[in-house]
C-alpha atoms as a PDB file:
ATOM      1  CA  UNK A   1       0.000   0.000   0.000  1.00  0.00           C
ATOM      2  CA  UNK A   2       1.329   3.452  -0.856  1.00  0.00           C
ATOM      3  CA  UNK A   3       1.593   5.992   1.829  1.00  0.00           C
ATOM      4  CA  UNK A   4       0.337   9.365   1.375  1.00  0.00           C
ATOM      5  CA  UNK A   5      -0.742  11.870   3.267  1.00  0.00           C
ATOM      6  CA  UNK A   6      -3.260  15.457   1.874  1.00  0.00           C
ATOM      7  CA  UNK A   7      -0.648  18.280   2.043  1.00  0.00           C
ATOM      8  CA  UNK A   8      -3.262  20.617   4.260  1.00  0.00           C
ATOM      9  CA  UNK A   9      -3.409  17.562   7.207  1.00  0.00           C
ATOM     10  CA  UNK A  10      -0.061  17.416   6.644  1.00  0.00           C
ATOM     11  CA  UNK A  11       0.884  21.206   7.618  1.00  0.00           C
ATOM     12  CA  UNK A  12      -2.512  20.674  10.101  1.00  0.00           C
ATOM     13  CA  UNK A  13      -0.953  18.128  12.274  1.00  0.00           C
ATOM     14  CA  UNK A  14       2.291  19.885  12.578  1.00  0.00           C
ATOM     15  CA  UNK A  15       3.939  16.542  11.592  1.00  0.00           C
ATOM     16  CA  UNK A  16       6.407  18.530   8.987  1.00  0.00           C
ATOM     17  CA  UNK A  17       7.403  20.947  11.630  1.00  0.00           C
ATOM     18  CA  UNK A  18       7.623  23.874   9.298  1.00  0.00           C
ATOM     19  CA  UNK A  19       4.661  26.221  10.364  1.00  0.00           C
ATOM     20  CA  UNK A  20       2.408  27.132  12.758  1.00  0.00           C
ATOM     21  CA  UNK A  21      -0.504  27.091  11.128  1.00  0.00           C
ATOM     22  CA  UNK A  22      -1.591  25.268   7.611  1.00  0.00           C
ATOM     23  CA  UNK A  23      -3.384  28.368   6.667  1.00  0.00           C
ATOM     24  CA  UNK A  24       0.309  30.047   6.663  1.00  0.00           C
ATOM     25  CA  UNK A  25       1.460  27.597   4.400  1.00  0.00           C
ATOM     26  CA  UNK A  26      -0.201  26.144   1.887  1.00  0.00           C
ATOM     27  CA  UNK A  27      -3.047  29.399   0.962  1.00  0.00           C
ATOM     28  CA  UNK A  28      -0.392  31.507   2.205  1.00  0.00           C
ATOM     29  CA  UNK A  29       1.641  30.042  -1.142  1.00  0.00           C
ATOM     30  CA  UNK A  30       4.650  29.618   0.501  1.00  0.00           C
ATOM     31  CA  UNK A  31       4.646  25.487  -0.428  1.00  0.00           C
ATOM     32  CA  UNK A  32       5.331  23.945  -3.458  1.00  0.00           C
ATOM     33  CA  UNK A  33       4.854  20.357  -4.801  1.00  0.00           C
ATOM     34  CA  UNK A  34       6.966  19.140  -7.431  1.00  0.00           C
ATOM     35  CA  UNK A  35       7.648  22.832  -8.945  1.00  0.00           C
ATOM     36  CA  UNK A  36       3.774  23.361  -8.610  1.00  0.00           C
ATOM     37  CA  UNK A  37       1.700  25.292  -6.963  1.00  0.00           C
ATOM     38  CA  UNK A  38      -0.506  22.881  -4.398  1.00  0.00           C
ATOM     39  CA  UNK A  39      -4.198  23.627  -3.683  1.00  0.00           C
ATOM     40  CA  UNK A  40      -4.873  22.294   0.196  1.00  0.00           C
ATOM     41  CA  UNK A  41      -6.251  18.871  -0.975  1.00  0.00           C
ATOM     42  CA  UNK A  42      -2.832  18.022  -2.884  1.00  0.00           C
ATOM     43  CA  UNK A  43      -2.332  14.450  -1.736  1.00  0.00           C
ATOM     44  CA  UNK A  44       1.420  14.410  -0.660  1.00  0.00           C
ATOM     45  CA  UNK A  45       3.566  11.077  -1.440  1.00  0.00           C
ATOM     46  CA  UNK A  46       6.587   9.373  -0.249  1.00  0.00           C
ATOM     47  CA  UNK A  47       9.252  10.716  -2.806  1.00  0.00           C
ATOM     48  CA  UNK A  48       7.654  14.328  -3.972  1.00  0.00           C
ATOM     49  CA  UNK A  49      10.122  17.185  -3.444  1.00  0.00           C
ATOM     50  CA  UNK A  50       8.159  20.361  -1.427  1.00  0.00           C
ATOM     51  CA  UNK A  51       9.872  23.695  -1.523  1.00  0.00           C
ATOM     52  CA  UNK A  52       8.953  25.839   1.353  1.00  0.00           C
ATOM     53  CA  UNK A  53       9.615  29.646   1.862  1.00  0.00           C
ATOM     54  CA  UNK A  54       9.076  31.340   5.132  1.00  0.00           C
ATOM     55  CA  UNK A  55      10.554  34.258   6.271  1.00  0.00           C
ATOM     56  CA  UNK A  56      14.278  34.944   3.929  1.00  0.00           C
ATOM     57  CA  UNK A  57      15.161  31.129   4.515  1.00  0.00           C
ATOM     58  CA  UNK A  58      13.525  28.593   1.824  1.00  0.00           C
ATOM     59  CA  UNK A  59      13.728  24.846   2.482  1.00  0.00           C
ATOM     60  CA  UNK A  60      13.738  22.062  -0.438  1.00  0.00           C
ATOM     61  CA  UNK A  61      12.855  18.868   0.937  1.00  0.00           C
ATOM     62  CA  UNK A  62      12.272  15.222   0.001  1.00  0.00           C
ATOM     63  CA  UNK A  63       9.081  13.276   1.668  1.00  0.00           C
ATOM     64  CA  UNK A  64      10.988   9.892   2.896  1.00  0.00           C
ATOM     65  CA  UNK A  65       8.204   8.867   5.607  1.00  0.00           C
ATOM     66  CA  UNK A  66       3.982   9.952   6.207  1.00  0.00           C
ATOM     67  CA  UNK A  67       2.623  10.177   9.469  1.00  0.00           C
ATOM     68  CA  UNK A  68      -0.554  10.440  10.803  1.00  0.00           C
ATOM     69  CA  UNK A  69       0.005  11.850  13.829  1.00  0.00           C
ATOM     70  CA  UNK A  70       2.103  14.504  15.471  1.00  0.00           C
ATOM     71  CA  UNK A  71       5.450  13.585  17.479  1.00  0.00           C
ATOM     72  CA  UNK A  72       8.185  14.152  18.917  1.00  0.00           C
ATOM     73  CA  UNK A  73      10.571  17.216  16.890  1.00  0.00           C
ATOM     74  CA  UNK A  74      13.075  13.550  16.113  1.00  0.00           C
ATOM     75  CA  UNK A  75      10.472  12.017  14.575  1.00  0.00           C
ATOM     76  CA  UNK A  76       9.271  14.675  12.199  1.00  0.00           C
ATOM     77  CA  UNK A  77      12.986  15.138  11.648  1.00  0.00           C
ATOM     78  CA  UNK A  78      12.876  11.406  10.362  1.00  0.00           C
ATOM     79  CA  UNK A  79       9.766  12.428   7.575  1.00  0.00           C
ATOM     80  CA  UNK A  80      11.912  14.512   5.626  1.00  0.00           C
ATOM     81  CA  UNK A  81      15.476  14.973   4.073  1.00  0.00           C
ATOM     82  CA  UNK A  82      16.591  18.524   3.398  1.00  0.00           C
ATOM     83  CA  UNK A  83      18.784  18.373  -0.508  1.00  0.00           C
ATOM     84  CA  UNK A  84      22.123  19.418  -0.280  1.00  0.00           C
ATOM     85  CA  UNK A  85      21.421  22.261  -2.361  1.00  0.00           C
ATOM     86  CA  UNK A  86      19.347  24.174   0.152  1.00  0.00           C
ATOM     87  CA  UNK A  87      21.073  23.458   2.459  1.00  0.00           C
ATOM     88  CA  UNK A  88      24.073  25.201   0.958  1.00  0.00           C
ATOM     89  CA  UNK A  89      21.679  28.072  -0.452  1.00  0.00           C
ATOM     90  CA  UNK A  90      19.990  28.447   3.359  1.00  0.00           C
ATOM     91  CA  UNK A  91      24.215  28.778   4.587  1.00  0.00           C
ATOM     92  CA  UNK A  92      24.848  31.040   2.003  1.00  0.00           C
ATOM     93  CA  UNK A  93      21.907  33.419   2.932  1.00  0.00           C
ATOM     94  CA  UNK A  94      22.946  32.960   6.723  1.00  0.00           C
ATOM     95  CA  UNK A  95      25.991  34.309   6.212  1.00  0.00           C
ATOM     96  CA  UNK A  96      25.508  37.458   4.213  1.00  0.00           C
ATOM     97  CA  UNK A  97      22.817  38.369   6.534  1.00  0.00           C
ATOM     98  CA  UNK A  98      25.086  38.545   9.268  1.00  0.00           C
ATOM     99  CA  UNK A  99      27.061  40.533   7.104  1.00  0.00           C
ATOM    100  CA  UNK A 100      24.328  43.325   6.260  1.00  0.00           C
ATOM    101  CA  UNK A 101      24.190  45.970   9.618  1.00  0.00           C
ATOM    102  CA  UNK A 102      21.709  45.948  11.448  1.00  0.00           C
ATOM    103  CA  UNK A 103      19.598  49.490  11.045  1.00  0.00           C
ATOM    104  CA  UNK A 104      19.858  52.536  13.732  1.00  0.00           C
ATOM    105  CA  UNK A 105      17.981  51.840  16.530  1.00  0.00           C
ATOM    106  CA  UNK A 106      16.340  55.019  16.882  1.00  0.00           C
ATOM    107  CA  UNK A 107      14.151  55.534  20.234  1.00  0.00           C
ATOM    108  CA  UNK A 108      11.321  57.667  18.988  1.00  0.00           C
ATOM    109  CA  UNK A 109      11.381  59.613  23.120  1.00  0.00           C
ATOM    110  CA  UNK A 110       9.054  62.447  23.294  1.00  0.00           C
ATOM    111  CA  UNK A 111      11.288  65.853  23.377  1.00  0.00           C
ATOM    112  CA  UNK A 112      11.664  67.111  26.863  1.00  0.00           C
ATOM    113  CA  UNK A 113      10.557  70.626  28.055  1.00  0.00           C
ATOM    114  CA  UNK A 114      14.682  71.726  28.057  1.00  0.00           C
ATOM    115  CA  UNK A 115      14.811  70.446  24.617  1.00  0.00           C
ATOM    116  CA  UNK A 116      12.519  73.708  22.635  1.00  0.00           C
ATOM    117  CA  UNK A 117      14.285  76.019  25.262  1.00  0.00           C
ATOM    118  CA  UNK A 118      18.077  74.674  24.287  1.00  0.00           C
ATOM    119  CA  UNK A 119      16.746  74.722  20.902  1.00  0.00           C
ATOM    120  CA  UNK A 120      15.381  78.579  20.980  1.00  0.00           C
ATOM    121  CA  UNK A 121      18.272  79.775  23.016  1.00  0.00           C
ATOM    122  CA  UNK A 122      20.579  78.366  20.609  1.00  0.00           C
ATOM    123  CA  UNK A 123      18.565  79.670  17.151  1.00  0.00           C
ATOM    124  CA  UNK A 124      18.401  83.554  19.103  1.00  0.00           C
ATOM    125  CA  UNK A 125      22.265  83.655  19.446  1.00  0.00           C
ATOM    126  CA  UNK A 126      22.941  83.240  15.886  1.00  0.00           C
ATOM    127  CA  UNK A 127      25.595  80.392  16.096  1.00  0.00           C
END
């Protein structure tokens, strides 16, 4: 008997691991089945390749196992293998995001009453 699993339960049960909701993922287009978009009802087999986006970081991964239920974070480990080609893309993005600075943190405080005085006191003597 083939194993297969619909791609909404799938993201429902939180078996994959990859979102919070299934509303996030699969109407939210961020999943992909084969290189095509899946509607909710896609029935999801051992061997199809999902690509999944969220956030900057995008995940291509091979179905190896189908559960029906939710486990354990090592189990739903064991449903998937990540290529080695996102891997190396997700490393790659890693890194040059640690190299991009961070912006100014700017604090946004409401001016003090001393601030308009320094402000007119300094405007009045014409530096």
């Amino acid at each position: 008997m083939e194993r297969r699993r619909i791609l909404d339960l799938l993201f429902s049960n939180w078996t994959a691991r990859f979102f919070k909701a299934r509303a996030l993922a699969v109407n939210g287009g961020k999943v992909e089945v084969n290189g095509d978009r899946p509607k909710p009802s896609r029935v999801v087999r051992i061997g199809d390749e999902l690509n999944i986006r969220r956030g900057s970081y995008e995940w291509g991964v091979i179905v190896r196992e189908v559960s029906r239920l939710r486990g354990p974070a090592m189990q739903a480990q064991v449903l998937y293998e990540e290529t080695a080609e996102s891997i190396r893309k997700r490393e790659a993005a890693i890194a040059q995001m640690k190299l991009v600075r961070p912006p100014e943190f700017d604090s946004g405080d409401r001016p003090s009453k001393k601030d308009p005085r320094a402000i007119a006191k300094f405007t009045k003597r014409g530096w």
